[in-house]
C-alpha atoms as a PDB file:
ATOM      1  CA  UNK A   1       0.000   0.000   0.000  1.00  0.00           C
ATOM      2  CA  UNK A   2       2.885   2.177   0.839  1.00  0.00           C
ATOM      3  CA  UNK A   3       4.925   1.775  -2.627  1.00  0.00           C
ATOM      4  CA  UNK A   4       1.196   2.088  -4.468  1.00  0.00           C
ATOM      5  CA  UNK A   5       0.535   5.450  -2.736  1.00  0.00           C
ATOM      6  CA  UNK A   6       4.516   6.483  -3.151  1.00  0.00           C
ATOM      7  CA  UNK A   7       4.037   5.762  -6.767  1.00  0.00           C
ATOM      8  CA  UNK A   8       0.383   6.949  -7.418  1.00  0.00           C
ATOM      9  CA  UNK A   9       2.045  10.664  -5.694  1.00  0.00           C
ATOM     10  CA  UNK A  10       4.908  10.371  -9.016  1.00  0.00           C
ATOM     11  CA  UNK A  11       2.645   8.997 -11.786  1.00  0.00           C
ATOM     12  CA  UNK A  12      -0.638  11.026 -10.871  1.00  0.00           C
ATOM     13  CA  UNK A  13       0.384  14.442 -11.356  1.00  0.00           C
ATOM     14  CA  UNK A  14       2.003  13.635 -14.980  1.00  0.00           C
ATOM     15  CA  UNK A  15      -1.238  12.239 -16.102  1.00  0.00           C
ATOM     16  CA  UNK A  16      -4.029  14.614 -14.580  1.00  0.00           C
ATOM     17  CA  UNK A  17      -1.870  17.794 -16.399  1.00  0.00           C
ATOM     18  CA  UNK A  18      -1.347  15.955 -19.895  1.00  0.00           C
ATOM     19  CA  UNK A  19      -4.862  15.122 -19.633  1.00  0.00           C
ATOM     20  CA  UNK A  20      -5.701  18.717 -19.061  1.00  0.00           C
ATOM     21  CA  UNK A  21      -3.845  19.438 -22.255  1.00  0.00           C
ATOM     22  CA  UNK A  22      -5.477  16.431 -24.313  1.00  0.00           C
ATOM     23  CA  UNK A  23      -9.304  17.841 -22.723  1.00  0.00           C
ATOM     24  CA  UNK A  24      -8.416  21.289 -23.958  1.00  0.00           C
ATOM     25  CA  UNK A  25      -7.701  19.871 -27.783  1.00  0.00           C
ATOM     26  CA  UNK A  26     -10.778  18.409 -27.740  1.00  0.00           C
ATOM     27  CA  UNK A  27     -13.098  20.582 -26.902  1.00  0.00           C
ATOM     28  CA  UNK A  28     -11.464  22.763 -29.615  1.00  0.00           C
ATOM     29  CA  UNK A  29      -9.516  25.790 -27.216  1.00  0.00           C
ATOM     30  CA  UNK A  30      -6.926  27.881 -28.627  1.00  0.00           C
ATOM     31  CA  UNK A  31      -3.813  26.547 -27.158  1.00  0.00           C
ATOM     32  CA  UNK A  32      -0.928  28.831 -29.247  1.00  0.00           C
ATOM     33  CA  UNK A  33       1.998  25.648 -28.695  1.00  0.00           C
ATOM     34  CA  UNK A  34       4.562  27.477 -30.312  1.00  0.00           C
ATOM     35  CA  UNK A  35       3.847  30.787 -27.948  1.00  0.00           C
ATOM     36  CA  UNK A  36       4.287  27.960 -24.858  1.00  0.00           C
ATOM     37  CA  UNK A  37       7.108  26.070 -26.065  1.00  0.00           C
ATOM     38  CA  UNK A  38       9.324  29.319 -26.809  1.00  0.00           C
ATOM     39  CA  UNK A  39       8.290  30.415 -23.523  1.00  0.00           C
ATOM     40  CA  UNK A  40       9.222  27.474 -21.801  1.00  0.00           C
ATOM     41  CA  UNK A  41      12.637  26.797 -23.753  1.00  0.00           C
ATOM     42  CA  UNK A  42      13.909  30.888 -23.674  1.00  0.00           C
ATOM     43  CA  UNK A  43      12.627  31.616 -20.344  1.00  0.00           C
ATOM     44  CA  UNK A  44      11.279  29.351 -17.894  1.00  0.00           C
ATOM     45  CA  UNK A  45      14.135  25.852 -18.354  1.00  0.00           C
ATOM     46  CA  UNK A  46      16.939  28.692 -18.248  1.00  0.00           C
ATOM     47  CA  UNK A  47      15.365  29.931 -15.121  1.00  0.00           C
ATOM     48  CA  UNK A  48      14.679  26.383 -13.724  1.00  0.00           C
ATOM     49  CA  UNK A  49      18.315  25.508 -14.220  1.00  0.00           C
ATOM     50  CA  UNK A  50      19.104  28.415 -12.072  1.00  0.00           C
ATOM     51  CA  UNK A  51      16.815  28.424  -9.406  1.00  0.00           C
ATOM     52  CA  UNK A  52      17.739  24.249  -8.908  1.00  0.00           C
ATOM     53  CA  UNK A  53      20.944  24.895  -9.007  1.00  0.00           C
ATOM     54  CA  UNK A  54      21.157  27.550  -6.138  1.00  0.00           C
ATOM     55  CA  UNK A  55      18.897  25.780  -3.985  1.00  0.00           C
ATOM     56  CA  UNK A  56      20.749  22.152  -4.908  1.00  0.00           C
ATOM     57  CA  UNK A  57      24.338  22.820  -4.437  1.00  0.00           C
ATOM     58  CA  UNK A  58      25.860  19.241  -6.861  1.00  0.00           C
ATOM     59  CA  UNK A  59      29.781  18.953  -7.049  1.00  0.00           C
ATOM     60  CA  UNK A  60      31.662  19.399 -10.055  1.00  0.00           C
ATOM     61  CA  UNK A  61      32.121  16.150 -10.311  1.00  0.00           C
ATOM     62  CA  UNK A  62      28.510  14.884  -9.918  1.00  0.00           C
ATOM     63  CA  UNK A  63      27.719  17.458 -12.694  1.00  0.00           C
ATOM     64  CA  UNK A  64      30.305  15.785 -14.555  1.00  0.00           C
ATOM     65  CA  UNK A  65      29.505  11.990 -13.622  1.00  0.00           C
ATOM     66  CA  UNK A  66      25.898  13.029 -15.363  1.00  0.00           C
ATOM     67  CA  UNK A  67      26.979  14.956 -18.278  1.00  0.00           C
ATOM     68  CA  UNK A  68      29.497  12.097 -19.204  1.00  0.00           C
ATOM     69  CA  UNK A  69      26.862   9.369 -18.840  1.00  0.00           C
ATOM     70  CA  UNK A  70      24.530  11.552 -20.808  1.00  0.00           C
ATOM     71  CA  UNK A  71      26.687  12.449 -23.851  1.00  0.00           C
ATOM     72  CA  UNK A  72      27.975   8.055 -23.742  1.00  0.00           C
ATOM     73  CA  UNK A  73      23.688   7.966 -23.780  1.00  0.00           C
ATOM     74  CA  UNK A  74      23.216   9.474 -26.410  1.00  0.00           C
ATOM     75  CA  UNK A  75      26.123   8.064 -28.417  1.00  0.00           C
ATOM     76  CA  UNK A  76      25.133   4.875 -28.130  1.00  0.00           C
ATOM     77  CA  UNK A  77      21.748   5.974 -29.056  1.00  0.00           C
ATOM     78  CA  UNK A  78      22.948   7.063 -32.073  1.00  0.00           C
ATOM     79  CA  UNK A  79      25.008   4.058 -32.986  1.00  0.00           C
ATOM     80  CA  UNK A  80      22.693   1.617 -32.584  1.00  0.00           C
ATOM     81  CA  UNK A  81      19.894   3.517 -34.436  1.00  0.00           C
ATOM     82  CA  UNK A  82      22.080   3.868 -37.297  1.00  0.00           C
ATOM     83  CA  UNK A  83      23.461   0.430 -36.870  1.00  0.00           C
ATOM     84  CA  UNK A  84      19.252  -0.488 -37.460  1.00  0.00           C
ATOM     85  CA  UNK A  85      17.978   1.869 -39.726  1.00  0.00           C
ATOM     86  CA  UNK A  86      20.818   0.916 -42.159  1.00  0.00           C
ATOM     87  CA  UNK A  87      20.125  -2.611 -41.693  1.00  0.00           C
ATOM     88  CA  UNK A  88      16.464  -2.406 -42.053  1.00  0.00           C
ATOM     89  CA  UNK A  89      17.022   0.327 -45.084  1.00  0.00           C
ATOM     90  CA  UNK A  90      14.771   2.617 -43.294  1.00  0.00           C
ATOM     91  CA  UNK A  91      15.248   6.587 -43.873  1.00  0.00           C
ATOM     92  CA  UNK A  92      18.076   7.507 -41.605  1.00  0.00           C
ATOM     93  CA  UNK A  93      17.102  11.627 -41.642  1.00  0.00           C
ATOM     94  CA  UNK A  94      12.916  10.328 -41.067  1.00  0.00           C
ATOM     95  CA  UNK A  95      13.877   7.968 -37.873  1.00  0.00           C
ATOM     96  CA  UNK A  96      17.503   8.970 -36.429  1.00  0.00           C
ATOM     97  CA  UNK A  97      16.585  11.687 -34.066  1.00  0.00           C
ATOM     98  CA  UNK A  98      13.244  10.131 -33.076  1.00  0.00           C
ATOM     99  CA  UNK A  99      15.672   6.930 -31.559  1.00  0.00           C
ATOM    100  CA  UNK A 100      18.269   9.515 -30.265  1.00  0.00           C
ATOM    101  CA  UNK A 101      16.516  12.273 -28.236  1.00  0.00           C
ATOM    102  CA  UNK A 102      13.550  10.859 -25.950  1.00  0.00           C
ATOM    103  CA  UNK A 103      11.025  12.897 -24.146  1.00  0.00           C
ATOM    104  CA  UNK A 104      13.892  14.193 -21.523  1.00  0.00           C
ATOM    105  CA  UNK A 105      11.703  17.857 -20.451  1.00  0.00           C
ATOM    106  CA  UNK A 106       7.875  17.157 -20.957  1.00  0.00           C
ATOM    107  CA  UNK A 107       8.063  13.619 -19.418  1.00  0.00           C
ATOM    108  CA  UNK A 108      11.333  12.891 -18.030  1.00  0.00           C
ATOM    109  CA  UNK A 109      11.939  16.114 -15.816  1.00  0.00           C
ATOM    110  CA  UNK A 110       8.159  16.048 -14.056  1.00  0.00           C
ATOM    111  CA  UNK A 111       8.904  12.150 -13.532  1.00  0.00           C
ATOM    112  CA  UNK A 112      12.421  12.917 -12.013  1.00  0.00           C
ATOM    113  CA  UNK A 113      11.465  15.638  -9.818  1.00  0.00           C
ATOM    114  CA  UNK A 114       8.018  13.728  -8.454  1.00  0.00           C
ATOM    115  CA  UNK A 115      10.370  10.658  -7.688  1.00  0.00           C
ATOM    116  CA  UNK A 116      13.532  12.585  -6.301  1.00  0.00           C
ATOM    117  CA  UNK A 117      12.931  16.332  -5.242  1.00  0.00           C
ATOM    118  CA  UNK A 118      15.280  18.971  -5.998  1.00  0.00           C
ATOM    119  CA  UNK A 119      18.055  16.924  -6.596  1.00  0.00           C
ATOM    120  CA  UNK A 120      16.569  14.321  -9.025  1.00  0.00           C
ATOM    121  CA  UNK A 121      15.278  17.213 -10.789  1.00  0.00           C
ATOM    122  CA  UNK A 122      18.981  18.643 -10.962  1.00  0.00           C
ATOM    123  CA  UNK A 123      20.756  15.467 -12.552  1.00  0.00           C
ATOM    124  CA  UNK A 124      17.558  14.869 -15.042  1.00  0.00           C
ATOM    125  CA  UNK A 125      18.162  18.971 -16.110  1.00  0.00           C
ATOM    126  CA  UNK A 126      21.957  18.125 -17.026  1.00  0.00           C
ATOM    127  CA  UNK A 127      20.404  14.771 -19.124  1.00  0.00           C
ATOM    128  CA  UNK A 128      17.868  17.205 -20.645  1.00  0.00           C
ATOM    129  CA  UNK A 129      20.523  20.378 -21.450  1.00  0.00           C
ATOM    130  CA  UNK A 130      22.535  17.867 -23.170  1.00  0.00           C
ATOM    131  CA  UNK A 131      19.293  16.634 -24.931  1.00  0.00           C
ATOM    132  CA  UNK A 132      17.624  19.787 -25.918  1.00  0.00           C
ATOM    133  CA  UNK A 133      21.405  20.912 -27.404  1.00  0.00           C
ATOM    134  CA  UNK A 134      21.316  17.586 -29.565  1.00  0.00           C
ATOM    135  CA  UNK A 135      17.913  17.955 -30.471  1.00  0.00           C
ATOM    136  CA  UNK A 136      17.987  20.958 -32.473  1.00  0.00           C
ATOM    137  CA  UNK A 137      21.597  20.692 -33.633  1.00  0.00           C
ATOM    138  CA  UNK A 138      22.400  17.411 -34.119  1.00  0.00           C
ATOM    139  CA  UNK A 139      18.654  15.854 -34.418  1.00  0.00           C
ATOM    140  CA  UNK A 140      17.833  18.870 -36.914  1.00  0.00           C
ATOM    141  CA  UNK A 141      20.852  18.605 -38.824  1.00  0.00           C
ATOM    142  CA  UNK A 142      20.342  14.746 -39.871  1.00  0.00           C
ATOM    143  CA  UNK A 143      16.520  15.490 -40.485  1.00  0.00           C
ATOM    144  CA  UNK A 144      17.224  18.379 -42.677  1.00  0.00           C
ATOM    145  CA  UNK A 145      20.681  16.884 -44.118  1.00  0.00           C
ATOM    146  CA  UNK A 146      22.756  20.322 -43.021  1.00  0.00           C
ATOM    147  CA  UNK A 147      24.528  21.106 -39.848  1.00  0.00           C
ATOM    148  CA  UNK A 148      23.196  23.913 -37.567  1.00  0.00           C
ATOM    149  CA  UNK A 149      25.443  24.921 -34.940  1.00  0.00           C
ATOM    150  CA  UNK A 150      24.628  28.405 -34.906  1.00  0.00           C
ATOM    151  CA  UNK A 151      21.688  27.112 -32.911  1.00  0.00           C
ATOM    152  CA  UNK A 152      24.463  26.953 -29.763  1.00  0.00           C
ATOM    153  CA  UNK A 153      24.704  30.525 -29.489  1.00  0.00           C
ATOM    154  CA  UNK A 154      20.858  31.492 -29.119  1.00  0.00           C
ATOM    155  CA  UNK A 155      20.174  28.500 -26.641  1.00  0.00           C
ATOM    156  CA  UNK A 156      19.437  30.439 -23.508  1.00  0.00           C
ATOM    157  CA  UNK A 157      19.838  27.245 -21.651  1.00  0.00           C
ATOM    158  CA  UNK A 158      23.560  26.884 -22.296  1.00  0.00           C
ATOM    159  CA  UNK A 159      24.347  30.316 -21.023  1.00  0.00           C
ATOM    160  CA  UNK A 160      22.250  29.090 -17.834  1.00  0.00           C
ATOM    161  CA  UNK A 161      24.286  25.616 -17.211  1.00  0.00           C
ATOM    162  CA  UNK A 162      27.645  28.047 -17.524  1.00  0.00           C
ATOM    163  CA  UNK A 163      26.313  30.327 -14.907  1.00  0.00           C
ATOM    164  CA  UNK A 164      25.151  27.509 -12.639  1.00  0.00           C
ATOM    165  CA  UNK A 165      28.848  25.801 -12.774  1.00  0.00           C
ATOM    166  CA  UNK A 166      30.364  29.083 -11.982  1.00  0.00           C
ATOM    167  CA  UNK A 167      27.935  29.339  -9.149  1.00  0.00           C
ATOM    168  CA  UNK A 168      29.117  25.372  -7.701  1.00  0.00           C
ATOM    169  CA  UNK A 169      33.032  26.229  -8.507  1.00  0.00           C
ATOM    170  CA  UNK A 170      32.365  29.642  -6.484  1.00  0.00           C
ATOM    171  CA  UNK A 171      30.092  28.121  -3.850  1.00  0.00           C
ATOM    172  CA  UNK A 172      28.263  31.792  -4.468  1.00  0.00           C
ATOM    173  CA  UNK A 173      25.118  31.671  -2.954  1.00  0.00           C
ATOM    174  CA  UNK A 174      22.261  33.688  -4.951  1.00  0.00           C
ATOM    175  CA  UNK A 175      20.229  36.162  -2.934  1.00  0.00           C
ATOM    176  CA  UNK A 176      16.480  35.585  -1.800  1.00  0.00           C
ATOM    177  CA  UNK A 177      14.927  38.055  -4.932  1.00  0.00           C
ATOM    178  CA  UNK A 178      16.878  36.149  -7.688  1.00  0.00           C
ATOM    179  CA  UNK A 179      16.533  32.679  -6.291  1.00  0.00           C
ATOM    180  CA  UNK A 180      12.845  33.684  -5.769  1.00  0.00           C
ATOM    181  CA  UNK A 181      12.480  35.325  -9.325  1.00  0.00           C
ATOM    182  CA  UNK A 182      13.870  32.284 -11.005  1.00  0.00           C
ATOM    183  CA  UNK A 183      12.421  29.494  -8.927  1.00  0.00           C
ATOM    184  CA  UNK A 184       8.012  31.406  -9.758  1.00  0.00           C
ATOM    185  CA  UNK A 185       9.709  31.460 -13.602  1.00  0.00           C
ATOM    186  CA  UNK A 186      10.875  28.160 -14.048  1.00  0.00           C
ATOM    187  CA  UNK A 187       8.126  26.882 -12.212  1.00  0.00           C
ATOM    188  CA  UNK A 188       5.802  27.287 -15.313  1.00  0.00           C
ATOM    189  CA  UNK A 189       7.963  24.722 -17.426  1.00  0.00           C
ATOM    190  CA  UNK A 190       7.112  21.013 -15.537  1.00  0.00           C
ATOM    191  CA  UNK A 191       2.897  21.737 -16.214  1.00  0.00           C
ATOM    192  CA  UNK A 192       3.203  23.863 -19.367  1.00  0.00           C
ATOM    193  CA  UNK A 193       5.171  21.324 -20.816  1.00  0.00           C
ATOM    194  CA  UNK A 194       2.764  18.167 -19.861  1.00  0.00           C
ATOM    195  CA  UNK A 195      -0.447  20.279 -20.667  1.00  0.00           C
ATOM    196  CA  UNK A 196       1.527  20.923 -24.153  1.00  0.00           C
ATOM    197  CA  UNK A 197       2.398  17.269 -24.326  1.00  0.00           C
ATOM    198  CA  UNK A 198      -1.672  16.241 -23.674  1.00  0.00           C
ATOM    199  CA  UNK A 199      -2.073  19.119 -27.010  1.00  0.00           C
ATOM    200  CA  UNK A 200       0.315  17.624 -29.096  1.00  0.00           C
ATOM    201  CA  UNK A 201      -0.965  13.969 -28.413  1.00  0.00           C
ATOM    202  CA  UNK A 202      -4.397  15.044 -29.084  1.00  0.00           C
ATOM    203  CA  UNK A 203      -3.449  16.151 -32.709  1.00  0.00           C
ATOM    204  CA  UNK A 204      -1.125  13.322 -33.647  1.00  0.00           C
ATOM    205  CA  UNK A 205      -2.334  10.392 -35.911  1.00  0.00           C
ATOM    206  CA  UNK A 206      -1.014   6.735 -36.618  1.00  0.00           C
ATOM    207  CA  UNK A 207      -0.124   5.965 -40.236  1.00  0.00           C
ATOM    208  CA  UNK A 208       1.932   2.553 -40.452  1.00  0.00           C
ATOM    209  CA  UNK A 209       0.967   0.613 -37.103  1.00  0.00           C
ATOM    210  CA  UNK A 210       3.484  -2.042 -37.403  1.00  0.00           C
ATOM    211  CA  UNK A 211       6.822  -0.339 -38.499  1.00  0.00           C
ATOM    212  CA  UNK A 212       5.908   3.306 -35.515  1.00  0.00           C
ATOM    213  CA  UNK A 213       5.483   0.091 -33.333  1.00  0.00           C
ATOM    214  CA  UNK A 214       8.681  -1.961 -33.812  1.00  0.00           C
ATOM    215  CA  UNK A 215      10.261   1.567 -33.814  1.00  0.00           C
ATOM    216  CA  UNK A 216       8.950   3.111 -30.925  1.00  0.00           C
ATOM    217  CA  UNK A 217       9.645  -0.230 -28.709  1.00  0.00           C
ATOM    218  CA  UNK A 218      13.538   0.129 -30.426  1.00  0.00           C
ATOM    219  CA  UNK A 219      13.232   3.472 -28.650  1.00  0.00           C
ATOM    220  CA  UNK A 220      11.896   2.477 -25.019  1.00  0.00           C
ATOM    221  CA  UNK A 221      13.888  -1.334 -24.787  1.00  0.00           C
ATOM    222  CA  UNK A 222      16.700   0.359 -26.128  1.00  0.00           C
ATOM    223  CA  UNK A 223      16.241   3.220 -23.859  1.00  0.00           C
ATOM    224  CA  UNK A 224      16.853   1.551 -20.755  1.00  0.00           C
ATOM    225  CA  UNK A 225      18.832  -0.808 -21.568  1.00  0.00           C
ATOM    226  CA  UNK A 226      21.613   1.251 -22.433  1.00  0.00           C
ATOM    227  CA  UNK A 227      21.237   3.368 -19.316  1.00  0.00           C
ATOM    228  CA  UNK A 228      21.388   0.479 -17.346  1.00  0.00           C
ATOM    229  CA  UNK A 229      24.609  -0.319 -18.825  1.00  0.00           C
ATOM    230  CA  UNK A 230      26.002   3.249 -18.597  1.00  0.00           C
ATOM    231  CA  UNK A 231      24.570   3.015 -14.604  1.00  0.00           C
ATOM    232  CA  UNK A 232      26.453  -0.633 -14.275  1.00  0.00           C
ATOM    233  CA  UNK A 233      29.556   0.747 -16.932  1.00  0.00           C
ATOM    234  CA  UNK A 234      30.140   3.815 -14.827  1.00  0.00           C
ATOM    235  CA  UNK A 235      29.506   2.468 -11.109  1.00  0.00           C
ATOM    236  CA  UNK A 236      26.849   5.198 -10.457  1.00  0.00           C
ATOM    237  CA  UNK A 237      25.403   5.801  -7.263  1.00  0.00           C
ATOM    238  CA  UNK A 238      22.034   5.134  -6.637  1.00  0.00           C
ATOM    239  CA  UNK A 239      20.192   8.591  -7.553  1.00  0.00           C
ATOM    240  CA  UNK A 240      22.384   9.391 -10.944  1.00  0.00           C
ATOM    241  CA  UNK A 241      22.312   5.598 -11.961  1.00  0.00           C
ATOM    242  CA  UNK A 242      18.000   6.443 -11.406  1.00  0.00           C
ATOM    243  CA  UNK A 243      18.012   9.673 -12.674  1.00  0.00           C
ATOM    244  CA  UNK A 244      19.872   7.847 -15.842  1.00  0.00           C
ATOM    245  CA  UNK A 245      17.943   5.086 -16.710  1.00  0.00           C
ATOM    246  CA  UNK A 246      14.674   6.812 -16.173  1.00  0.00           C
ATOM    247  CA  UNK A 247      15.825  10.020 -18.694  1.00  0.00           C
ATOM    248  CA  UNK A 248      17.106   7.490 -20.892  1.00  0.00           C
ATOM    249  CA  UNK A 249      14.306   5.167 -21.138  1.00  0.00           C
ATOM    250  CA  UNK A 250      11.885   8.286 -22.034  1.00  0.00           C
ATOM    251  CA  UNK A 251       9.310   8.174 -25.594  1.00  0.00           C
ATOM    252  CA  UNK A 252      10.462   9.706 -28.506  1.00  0.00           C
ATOM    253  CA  UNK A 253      10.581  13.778 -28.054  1.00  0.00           C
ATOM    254  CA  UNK A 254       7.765  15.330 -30.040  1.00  0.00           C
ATOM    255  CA  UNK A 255      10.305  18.072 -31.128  1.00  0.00           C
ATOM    256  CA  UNK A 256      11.501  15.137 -33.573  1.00  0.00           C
ATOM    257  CA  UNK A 257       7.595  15.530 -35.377  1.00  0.00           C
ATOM    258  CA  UNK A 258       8.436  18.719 -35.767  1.00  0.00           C
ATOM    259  CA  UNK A 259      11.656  18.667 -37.418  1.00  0.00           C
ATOM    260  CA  UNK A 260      10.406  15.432 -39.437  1.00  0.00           C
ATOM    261  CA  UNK A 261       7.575  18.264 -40.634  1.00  0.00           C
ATOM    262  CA  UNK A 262       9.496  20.676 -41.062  1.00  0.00           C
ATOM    263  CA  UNK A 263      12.015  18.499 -43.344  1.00  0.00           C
ATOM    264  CA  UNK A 264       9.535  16.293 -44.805  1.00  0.00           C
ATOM    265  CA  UNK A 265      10.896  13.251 -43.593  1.00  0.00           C
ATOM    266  CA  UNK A 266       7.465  10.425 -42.937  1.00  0.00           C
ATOM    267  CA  UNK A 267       6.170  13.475 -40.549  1.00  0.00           C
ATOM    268  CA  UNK A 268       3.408  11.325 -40.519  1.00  0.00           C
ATOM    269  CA  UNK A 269       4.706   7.630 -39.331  1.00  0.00           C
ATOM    270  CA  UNK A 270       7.736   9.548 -36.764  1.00  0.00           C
ATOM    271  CA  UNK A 271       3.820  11.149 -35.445  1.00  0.00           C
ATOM    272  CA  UNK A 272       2.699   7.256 -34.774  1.00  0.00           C
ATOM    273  CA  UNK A 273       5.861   6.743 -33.032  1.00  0.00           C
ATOM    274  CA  UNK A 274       5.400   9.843 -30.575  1.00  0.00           C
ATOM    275  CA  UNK A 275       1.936   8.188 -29.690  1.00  0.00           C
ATOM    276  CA  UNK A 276       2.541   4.997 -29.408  1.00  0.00           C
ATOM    277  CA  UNK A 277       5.804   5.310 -27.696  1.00  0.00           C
ATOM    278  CA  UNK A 278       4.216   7.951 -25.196  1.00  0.00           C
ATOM    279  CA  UNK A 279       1.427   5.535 -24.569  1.00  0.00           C
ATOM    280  CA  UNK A 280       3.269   2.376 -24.218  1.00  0.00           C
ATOM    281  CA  UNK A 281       5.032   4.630 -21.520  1.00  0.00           C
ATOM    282  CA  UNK A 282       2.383   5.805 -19.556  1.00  0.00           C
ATOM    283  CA  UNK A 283       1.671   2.373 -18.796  1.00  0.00           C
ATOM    284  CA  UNK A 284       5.425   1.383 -18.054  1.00  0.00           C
ATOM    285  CA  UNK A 285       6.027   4.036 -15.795  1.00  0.00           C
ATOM    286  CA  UNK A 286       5.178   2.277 -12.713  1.00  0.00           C
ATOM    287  CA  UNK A 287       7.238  -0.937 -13.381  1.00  0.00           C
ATOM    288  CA  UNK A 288      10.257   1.786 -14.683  1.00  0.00           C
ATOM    289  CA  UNK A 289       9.909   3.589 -11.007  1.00  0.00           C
ATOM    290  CA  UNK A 290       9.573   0.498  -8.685  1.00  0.00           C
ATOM    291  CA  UNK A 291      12.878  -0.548 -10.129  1.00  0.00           C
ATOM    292  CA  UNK A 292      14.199   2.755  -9.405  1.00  0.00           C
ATOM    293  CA  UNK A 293      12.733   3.281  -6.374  1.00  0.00           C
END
């Protein structure tokens, strides 16, 4: 009874607010998603990463244990979907980035922070910096078949990380009206982005059932598996070896529809694997926490 009210406290909250957002879609509101995602991405994760930060004070090296496993994440990621794809002769710039860059802020962050407080929510926003970097440099360059680095220098959330490791190497400690000013701003990113997630959802449609299946289990199975290994690999403790696997074993990010839209790469099949992948999950999300747990 304990563990099933521990976990109903985790799993509860990230369904009731992306079932707010899939009520509002159907009953036809205006929900402006590209108003709510710039707002979350420009102001409210820079300001999250700062307000966490100076109320979570991580070592340098536990901010580098996590961004290491990350980046080996998300190489592996890589590897093996390309290893696939090529195999299978499926369209590497349709189905790379969907395999790379899971659901790390609208899923993984709420799940992180519900299971683990402050801290948890810390280590999963070093797995989702290094995610939402890859996303719309790497992940947009193979979709659209052309690097674009220059997106680096207009990510608000990189200048944030660099000011929160200057804050850990200075031990500076942030006064009350900035820790305060960050911590109401970045609290509009965990339920904007789940209310945007329940929008998105609402909208997306399956085309080939079998192939966004087989893809979007690739996606979860391989998921955790590899940050299990990178856990076991790197002889994590217990909260970054968590924080890991769950961040790793996240559905495909629904940023990858967009860029698979944007680029015309199967917009409408990478669409079935957002659902069904994001489905499948909400019903492994219990077994994925009582292993974490």
């Amino acid at each position: 009874m304990e563990l099933a009210t521990q976990l109903a406290a985790i799993v509860a909250p990230v369904f009731i607010c992306a079932g707010i957002g899939l009520a509002w879609a159907r009953v036809g509101a205006v929900f402006d998603a590209r108003v709510v995602t710039s707002l979350v991405y420009n102001v409210g994760a820079p300001c999250l990463i700062l307000a966490t930060f100076a109320k979570v004070k991580l070592s340098t090296a536990a901010l580098a244990e996590m961004t290491i496993a990350g980046l080996l994440c998300y190489a592996i990621f890589a590897t093996i979907a390309w290893s696939v794809l090529k195999a299978s002769r499926l369209s590497i710039p349709a189905y790379m980035p969907s395999l790379m860059f899971p659901l790390t802020g609208a899923m993984g962050l709420p799940v992180c922070y519900f299971a683990f407080g402050n801290e948890g929510l810390a280590l999963a926003l070093v797995y989702f910096t290094l995610g939402t970097i890859g996303t719309f440099t790497v992940g947009a360059a193979i979709a659209a078949g052309r690097v674009t680095l220059g997106f680096l220098v207009k990510q608000p959330a990189i200048y944030a990380v660099a000011f929160a490791v200057i804050m850990i190497e200075t031990d500076a400690t942030m006064p009350t009206w900035f820790v305060n000013t960050t911590t109401l701003l970045g609290g509009i990113v965990i339920p904007a982005q789940l209310i945007a997630l329940g929008v998105s959802l609402a909208a997306l449609r399956v085309a080939s059932l079998r192939r966004s299946v087989a893809l979007s289990l690739l996606r979860l199975s391989m998921g955790f598996a590899v940050g299990w290994a990178i856990g076991e690999a790197l002889a994590l403790s217990a909260l970054p070896r968590a924080i890991v696997l769950l961040q790793s074993a996240m559905p495909v990010a629904i940023s990858n529809y967009l860029f698979a839209q944007l680029y015309n790469c199967e917009p409408v099949e990478v669409a079935g694997m957002v659902l069904i992948s994001t489905t499948i999950s909400f019903f492994m999300l219990p077994f994925l926490l009582i292993m974490v747990l």
